[in-house]
PDB file of N, CA and C in Angstrom:
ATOM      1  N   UNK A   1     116.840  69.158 198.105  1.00  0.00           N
ATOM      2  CA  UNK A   1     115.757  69.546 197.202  1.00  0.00           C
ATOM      3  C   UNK A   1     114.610  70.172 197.983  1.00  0.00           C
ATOM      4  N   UNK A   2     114.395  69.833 199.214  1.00  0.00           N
ATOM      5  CA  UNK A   2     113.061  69.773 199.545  1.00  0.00           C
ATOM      6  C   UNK A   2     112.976  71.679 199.932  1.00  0.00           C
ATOM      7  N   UNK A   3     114.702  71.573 200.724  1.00  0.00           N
ATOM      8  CA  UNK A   3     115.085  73.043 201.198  1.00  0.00           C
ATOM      9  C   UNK A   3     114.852  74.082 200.138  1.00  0.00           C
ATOM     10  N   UNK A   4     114.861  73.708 198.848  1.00  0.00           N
ATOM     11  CA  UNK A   4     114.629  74.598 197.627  1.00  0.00           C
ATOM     12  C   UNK A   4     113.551  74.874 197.519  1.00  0.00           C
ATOM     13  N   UNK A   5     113.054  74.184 197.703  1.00  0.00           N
ATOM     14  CA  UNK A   5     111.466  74.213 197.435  1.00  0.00           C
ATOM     15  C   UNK A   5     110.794  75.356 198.535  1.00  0.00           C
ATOM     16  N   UNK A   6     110.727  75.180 199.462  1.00  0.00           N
ATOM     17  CA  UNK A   6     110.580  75.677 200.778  1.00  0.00           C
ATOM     18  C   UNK A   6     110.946  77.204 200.762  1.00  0.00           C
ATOM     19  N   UNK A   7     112.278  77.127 199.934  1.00  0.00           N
ATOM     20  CA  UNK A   7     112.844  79.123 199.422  1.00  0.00           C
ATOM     21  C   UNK A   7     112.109  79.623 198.626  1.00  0.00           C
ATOM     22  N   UNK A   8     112.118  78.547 197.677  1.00  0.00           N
ATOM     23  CA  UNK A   8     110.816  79.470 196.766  1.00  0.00           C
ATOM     24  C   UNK A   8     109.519  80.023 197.076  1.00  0.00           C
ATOM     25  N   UNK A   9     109.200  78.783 197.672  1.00  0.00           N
ATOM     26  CA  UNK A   9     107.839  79.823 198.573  1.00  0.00           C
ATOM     27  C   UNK A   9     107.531  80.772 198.864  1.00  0.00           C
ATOM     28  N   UNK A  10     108.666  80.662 199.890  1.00  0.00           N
ATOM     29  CA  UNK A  10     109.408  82.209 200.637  1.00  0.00           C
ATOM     30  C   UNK A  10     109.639  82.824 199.796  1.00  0.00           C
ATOM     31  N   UNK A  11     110.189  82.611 198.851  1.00  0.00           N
ATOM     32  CA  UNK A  11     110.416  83.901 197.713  1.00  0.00           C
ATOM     33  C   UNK A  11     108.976  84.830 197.272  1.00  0.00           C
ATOM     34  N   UNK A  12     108.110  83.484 196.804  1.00  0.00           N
ATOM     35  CA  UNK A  12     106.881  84.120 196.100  1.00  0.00           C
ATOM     36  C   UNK A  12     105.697  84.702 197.231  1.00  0.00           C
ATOM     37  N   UNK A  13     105.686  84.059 198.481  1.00  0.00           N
ATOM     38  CA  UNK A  13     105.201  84.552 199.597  1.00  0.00           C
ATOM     39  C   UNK A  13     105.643  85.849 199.656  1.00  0.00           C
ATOM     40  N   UNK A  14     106.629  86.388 199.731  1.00  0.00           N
ATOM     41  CA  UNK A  14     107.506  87.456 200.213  1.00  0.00           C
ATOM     42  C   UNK A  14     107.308  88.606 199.573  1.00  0.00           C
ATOM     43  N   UNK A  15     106.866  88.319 197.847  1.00  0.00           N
ATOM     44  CA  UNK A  15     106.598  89.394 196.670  1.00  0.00           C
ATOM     45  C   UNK A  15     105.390  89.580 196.969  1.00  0.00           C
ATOM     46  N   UNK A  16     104.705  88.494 197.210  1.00  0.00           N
ATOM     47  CA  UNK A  16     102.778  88.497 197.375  1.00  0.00           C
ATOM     48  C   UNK A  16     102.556  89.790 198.166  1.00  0.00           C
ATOM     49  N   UNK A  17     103.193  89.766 199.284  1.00  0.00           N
ATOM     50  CA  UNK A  17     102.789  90.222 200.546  1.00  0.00           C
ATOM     51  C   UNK A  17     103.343  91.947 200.130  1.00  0.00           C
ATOM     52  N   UNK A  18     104.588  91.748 199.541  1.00  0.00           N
ATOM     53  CA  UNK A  18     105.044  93.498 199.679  1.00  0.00           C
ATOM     54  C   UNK A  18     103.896  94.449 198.714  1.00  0.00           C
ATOM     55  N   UNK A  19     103.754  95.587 199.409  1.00  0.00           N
ATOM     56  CA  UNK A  19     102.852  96.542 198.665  1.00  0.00           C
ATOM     57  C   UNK A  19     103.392  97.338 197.497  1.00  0.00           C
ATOM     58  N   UNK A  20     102.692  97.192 196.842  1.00  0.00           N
ATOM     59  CA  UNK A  20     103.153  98.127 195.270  1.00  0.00           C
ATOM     60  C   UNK A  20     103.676  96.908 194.289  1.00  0.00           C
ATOM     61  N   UNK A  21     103.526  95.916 194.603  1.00  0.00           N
ATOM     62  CA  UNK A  21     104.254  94.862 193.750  1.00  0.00           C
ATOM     63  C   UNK A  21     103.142  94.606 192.676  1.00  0.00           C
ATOM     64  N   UNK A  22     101.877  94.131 193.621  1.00  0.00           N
ATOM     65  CA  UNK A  22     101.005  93.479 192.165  1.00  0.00           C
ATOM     66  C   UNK A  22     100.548  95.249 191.483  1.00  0.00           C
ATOM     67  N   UNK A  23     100.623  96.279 192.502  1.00  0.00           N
ATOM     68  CA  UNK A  23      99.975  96.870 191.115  1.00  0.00           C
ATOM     69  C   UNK A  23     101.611  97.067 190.348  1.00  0.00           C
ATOM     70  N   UNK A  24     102.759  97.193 190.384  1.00  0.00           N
ATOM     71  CA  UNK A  24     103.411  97.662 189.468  1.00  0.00           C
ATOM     72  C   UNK A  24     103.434  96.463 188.539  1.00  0.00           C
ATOM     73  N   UNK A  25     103.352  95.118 188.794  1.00  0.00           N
ATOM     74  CA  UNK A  25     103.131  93.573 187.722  1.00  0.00           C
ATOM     75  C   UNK A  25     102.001  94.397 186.645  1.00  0.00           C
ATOM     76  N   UNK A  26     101.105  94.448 187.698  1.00  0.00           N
ATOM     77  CA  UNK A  26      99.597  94.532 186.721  1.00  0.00           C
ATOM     78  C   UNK A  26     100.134  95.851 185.704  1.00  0.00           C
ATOM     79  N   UNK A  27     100.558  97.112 186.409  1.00  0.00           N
ATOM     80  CA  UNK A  27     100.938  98.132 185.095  1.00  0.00           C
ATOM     81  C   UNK A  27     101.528  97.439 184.369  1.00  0.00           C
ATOM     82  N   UNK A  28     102.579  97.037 184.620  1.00  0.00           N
ATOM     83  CA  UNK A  28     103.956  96.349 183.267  1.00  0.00           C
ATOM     84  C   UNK A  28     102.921  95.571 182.330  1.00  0.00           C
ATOM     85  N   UNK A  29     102.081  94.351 182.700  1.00  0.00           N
ATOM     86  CA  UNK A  29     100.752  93.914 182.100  1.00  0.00           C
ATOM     87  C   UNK A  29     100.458  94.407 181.247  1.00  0.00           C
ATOM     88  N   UNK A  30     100.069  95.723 181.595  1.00  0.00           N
ATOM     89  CA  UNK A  30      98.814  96.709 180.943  1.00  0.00           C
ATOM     90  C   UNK A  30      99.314  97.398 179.891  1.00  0.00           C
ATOM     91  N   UNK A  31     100.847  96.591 179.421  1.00  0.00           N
ATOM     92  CA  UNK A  31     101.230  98.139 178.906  1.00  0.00           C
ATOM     93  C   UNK A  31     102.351  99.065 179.028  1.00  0.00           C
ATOM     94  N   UNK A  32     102.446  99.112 179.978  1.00  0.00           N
ATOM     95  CA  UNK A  32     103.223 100.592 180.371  1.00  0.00           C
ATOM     96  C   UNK A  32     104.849 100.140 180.873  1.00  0.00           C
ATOM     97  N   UNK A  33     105.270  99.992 179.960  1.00  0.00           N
ATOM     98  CA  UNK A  33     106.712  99.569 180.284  1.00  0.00           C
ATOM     99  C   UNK A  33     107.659 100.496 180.664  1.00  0.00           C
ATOM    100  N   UNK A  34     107.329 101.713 180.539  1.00  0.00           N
ATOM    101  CA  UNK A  34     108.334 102.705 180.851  1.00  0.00           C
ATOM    102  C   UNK A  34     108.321 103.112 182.001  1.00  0.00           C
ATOM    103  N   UNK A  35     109.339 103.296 182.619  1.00  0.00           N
ATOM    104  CA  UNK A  35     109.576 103.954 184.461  1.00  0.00           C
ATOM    105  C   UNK A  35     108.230 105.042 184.253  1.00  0.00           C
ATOM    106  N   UNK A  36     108.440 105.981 183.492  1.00  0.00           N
ATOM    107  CA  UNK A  36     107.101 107.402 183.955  1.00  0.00           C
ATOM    108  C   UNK A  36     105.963 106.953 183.651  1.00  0.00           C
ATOM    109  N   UNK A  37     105.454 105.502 182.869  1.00  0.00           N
ATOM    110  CA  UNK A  37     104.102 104.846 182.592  1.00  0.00           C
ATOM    111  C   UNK A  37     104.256 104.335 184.054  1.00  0.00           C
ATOM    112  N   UNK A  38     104.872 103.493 184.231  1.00  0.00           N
ATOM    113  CA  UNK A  38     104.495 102.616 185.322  1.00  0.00           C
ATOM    114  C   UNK A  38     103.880 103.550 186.733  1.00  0.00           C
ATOM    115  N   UNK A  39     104.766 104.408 186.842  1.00  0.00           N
ATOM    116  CA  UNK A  39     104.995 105.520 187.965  1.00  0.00           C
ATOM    117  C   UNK A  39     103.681 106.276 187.466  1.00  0.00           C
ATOM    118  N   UNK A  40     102.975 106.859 186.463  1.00  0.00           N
ATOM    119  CA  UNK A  40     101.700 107.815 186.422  1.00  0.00           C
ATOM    120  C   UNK A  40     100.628 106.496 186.550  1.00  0.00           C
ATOM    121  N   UNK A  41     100.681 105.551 186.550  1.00  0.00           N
ATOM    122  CA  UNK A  41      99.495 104.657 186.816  1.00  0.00           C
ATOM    123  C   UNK A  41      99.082 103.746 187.720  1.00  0.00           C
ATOM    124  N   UNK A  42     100.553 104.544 188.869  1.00  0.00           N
ATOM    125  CA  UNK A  42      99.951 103.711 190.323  1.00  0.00           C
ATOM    126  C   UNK A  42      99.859 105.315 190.914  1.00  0.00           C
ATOM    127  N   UNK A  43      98.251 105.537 191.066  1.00  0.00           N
ATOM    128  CA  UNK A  43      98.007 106.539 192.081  1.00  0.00           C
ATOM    129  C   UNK A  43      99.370 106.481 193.763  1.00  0.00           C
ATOM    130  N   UNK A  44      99.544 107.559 193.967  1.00  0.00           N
ATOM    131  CA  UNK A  44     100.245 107.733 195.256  1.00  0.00           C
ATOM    132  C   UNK A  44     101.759 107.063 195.376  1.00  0.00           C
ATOM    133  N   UNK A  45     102.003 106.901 195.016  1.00  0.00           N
ATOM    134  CA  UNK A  45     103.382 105.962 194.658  1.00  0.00           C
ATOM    135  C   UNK A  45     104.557 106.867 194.054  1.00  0.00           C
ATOM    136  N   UNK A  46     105.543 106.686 194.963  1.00  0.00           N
ATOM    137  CA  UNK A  46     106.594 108.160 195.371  1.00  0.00           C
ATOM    138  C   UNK A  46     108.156 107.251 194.307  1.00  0.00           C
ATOM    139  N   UNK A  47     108.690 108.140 193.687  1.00  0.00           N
ATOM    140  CA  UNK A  47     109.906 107.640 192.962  1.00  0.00           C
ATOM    141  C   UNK A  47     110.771 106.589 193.767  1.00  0.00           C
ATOM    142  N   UNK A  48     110.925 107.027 194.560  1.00  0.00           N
ATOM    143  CA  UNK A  48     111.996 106.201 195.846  1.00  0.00           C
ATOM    144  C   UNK A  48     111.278 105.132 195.630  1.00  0.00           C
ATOM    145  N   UNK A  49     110.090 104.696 196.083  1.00  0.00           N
ATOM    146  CA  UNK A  49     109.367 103.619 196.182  1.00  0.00           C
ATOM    147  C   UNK A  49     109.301 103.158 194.944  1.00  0.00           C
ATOM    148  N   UNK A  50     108.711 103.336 193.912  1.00  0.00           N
ATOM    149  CA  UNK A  50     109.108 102.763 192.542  1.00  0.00           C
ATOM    150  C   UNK A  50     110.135 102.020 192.495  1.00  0.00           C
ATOM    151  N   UNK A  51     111.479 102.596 192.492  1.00  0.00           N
ATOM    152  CA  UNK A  51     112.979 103.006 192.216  1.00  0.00           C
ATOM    153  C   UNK A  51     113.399 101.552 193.564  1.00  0.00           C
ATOM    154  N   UNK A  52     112.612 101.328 194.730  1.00  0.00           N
ATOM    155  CA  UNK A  52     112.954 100.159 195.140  1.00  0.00           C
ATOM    156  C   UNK A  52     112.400  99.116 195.052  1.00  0.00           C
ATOM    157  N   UNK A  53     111.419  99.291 194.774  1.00  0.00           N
ATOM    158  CA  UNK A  53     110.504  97.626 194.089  1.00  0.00           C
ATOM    159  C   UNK A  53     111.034  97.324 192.708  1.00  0.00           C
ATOM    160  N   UNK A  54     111.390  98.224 191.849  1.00  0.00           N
ATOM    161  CA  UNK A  54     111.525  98.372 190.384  1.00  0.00           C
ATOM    162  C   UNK A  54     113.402  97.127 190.861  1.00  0.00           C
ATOM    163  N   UNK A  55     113.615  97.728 191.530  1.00  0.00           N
ATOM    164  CA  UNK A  55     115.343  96.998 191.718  1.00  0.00           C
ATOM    165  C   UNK A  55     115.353  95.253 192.508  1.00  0.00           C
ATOM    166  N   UNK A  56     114.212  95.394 193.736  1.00  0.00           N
ATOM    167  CA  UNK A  56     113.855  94.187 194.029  1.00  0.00           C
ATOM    168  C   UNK A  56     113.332  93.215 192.977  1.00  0.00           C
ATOM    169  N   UNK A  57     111.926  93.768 192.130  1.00  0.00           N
ATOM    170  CA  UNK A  57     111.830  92.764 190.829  1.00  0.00           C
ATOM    171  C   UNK A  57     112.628  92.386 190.123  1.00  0.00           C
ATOM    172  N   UNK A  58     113.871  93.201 189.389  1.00  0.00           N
ATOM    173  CA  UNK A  58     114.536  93.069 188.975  1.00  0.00           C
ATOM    174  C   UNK A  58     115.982  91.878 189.360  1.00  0.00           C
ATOM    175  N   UNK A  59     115.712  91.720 191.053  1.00  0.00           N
ATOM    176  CA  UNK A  59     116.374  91.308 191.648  1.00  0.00           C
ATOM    177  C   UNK A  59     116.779  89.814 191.542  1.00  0.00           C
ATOM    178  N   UNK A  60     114.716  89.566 191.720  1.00  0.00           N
ATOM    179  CA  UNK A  60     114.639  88.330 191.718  1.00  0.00           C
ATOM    180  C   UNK A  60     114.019  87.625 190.701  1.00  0.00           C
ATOM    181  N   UNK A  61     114.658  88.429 189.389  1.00  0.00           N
ATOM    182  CA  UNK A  61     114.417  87.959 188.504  1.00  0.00           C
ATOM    183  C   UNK A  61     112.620  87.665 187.777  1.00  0.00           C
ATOM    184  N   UNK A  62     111.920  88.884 188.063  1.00  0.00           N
ATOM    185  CA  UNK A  62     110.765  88.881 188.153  1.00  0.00           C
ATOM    186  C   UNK A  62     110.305  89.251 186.589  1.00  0.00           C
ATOM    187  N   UNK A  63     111.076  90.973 186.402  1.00  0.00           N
ATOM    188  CA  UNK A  63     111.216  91.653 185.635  1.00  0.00           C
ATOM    189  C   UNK A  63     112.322  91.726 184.912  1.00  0.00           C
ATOM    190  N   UNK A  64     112.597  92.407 184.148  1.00  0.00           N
ATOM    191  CA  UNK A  64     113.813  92.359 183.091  1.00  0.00           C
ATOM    192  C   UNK A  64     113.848  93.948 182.805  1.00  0.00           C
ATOM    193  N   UNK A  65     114.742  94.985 182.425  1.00  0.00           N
ATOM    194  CA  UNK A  65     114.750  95.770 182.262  1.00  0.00           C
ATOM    195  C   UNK A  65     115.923  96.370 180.713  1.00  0.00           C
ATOM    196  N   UNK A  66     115.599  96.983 180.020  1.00  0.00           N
ATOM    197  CA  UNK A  66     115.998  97.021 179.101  1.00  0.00           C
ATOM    198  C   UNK A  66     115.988  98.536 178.298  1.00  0.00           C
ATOM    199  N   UNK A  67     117.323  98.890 177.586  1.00  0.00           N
ATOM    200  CA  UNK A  67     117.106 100.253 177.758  1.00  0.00           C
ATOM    201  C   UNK A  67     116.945 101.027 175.975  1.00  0.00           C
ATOM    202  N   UNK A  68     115.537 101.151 175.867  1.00  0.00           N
ATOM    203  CA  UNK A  68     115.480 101.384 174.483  1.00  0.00           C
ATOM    204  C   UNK A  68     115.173 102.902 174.293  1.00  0.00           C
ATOM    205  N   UNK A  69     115.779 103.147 173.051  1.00  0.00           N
ATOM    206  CA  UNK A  69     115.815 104.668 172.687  1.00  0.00           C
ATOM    207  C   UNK A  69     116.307 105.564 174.222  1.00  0.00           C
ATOM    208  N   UNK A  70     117.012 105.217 174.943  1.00  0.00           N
ATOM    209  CA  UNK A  70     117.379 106.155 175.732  1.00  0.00           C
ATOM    210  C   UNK A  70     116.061 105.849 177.034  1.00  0.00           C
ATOM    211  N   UNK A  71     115.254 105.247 177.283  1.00  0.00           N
ATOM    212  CA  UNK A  71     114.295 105.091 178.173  1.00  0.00           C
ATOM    213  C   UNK A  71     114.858 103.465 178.671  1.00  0.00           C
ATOM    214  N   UNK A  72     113.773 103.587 180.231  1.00  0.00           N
ATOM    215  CA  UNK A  72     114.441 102.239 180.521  1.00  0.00           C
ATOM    216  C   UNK A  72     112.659 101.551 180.480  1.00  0.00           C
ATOM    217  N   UNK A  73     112.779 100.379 179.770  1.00  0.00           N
ATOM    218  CA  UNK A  73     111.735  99.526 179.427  1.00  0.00           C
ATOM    219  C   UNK A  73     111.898  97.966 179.985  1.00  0.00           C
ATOM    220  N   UNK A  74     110.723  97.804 181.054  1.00  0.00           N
ATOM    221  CA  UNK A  74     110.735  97.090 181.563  1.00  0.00           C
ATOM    222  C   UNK A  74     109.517  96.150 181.405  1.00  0.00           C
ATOM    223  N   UNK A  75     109.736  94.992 181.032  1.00  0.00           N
ATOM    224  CA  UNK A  75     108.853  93.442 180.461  1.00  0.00           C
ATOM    225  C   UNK A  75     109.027  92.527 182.167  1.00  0.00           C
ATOM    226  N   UNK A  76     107.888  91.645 181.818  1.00  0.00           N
ATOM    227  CA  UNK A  76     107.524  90.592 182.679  1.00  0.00           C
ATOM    228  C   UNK A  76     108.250  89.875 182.467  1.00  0.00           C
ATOM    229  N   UNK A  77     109.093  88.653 183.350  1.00  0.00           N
ATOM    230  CA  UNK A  77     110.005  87.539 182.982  1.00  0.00           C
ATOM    231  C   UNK A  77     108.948  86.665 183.308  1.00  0.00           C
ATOM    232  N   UNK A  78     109.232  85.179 182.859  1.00  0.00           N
ATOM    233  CA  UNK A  78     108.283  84.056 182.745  1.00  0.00           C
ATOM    234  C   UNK A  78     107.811  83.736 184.676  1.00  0.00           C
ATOM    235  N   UNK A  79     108.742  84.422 185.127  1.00  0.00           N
ATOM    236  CA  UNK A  79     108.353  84.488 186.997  1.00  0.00           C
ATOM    237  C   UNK A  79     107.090  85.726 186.954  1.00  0.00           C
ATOM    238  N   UNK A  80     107.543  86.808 186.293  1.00  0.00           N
ATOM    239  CA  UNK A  80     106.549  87.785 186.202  1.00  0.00           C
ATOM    240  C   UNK A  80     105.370  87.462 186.003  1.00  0.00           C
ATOM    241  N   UNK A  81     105.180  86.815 185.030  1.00  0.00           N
ATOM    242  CA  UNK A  81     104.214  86.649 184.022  1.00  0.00           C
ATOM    243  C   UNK A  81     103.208  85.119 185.074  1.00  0.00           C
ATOM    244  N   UNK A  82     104.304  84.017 185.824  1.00  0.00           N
ATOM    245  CA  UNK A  82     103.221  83.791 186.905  1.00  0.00           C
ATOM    246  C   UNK A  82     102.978  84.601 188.166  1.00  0.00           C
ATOM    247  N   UNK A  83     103.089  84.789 188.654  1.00  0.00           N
ATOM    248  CA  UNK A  83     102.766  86.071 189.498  1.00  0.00           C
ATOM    249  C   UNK A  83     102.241  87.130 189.296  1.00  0.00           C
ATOM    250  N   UNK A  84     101.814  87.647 188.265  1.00  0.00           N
ATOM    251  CA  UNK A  84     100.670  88.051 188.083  1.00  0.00           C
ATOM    252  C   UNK A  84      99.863  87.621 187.696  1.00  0.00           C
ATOM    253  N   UNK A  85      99.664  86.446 186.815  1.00  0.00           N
ATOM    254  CA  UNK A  85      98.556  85.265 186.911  1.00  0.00           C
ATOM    255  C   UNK A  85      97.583  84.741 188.527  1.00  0.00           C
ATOM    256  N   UNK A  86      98.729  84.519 189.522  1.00  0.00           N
ATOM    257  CA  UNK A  86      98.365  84.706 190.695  1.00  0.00           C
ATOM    258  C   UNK A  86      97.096  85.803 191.152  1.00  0.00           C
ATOM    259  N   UNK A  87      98.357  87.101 190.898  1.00  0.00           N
ATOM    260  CA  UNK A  87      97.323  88.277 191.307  1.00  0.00           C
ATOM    261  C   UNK A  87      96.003  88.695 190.810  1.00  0.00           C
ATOM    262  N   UNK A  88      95.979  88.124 189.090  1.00  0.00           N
ATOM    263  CA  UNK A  88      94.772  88.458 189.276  1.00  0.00           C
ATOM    264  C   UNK A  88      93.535  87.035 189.851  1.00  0.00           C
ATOM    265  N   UNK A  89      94.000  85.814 190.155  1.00  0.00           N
ATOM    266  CA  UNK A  89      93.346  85.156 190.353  1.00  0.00           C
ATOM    267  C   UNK A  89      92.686  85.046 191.371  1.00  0.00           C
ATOM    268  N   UNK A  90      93.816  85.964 192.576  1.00  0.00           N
ATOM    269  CA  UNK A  90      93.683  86.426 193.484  1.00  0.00           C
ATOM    270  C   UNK A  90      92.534  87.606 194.054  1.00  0.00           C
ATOM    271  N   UNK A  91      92.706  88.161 192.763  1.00  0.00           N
ATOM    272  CA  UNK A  91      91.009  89.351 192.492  1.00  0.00           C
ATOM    273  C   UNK A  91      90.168  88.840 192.147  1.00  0.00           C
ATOM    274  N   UNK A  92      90.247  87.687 191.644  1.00  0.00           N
ATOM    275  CA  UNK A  92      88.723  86.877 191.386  1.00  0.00           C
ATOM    276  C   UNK A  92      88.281  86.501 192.690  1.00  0.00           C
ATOM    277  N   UNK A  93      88.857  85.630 193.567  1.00  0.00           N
ATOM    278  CA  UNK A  93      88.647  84.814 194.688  1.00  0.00           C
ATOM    279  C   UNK A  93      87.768  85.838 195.260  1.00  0.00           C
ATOM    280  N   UNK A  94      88.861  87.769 195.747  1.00  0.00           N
ATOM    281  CA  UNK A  94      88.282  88.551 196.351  1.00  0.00           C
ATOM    282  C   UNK A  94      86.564  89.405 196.066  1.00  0.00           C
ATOM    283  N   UNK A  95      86.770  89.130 194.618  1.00  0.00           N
ATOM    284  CA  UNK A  95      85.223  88.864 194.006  1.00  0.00           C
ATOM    285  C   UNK A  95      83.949  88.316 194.007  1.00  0.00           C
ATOM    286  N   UNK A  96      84.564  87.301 194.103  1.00  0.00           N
ATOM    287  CA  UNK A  96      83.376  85.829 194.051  1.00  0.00           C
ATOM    288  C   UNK A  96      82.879  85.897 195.488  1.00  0.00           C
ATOM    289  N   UNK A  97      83.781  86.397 196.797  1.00  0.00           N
ATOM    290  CA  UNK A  97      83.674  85.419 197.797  1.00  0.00           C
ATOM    291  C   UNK A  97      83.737  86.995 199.278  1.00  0.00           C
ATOM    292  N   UNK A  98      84.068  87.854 198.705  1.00  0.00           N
ATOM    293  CA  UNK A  98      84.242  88.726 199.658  1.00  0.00           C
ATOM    294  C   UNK A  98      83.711  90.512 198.730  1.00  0.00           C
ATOM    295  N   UNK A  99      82.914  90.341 197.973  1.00  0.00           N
ATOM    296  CA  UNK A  99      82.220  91.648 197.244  1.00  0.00           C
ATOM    297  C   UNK A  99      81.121  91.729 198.340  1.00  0.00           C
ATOM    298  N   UNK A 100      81.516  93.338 198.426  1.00  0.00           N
ATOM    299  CA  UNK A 100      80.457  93.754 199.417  1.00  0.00           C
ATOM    300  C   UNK A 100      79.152  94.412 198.393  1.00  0.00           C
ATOM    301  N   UNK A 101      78.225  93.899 198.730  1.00  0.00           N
ATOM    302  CA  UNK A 101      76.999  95.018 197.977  1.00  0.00           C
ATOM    303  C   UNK A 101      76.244  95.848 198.176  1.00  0.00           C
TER     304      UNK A 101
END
């Protein structure tokens, strides 16, 4: 049990840390479930790169992907949905405690 525990960490450590993750959470959030929403609302962010975070979330069961009217539409899974709870709590902390003025 304890070893499980210990992976998960590592799991959610592992998403924390990769770049493009919380903003593509926060788009899916916001809204924008479709590959070309998600992709026009992270400034600088190249298809390839999408196209491999989009498959890692999906991986680990973060995201869910689903293919309506011919588009692929992608929702938060209940992992999603904490982990970005995280992230933005994570923008508060950086708020409260590290806003430069």
């Amino acid at each position: 049990m304890k070893n499980t525990v210990f992976n998960g960490f590592e799991i959610v450590q592992d998403l924390i840390k990769l770049r493009w993750i919380p903003e593509i959470l926060k788009s899916i959030d916001m809204e924008n479930h479709r590959y070309t929403d998600i992709l026009n609302s992270i400034p600088y962010m190249s298809h390839t790169e999408l196209n491999r975070k989009l498959a890692l979330l999906l991986d680990k069961k973060v995201i869910i992907k689903k293919d309506i009217e011919e588009n692929n539409y992608y929702e938060l899974e209940d992992f999603g949905k904490d982990l970005i709870h995280i992230f933005y709590h994570l923008e508060d902390l950086e708020e409260k405690y590290f806003k430069i003025s």
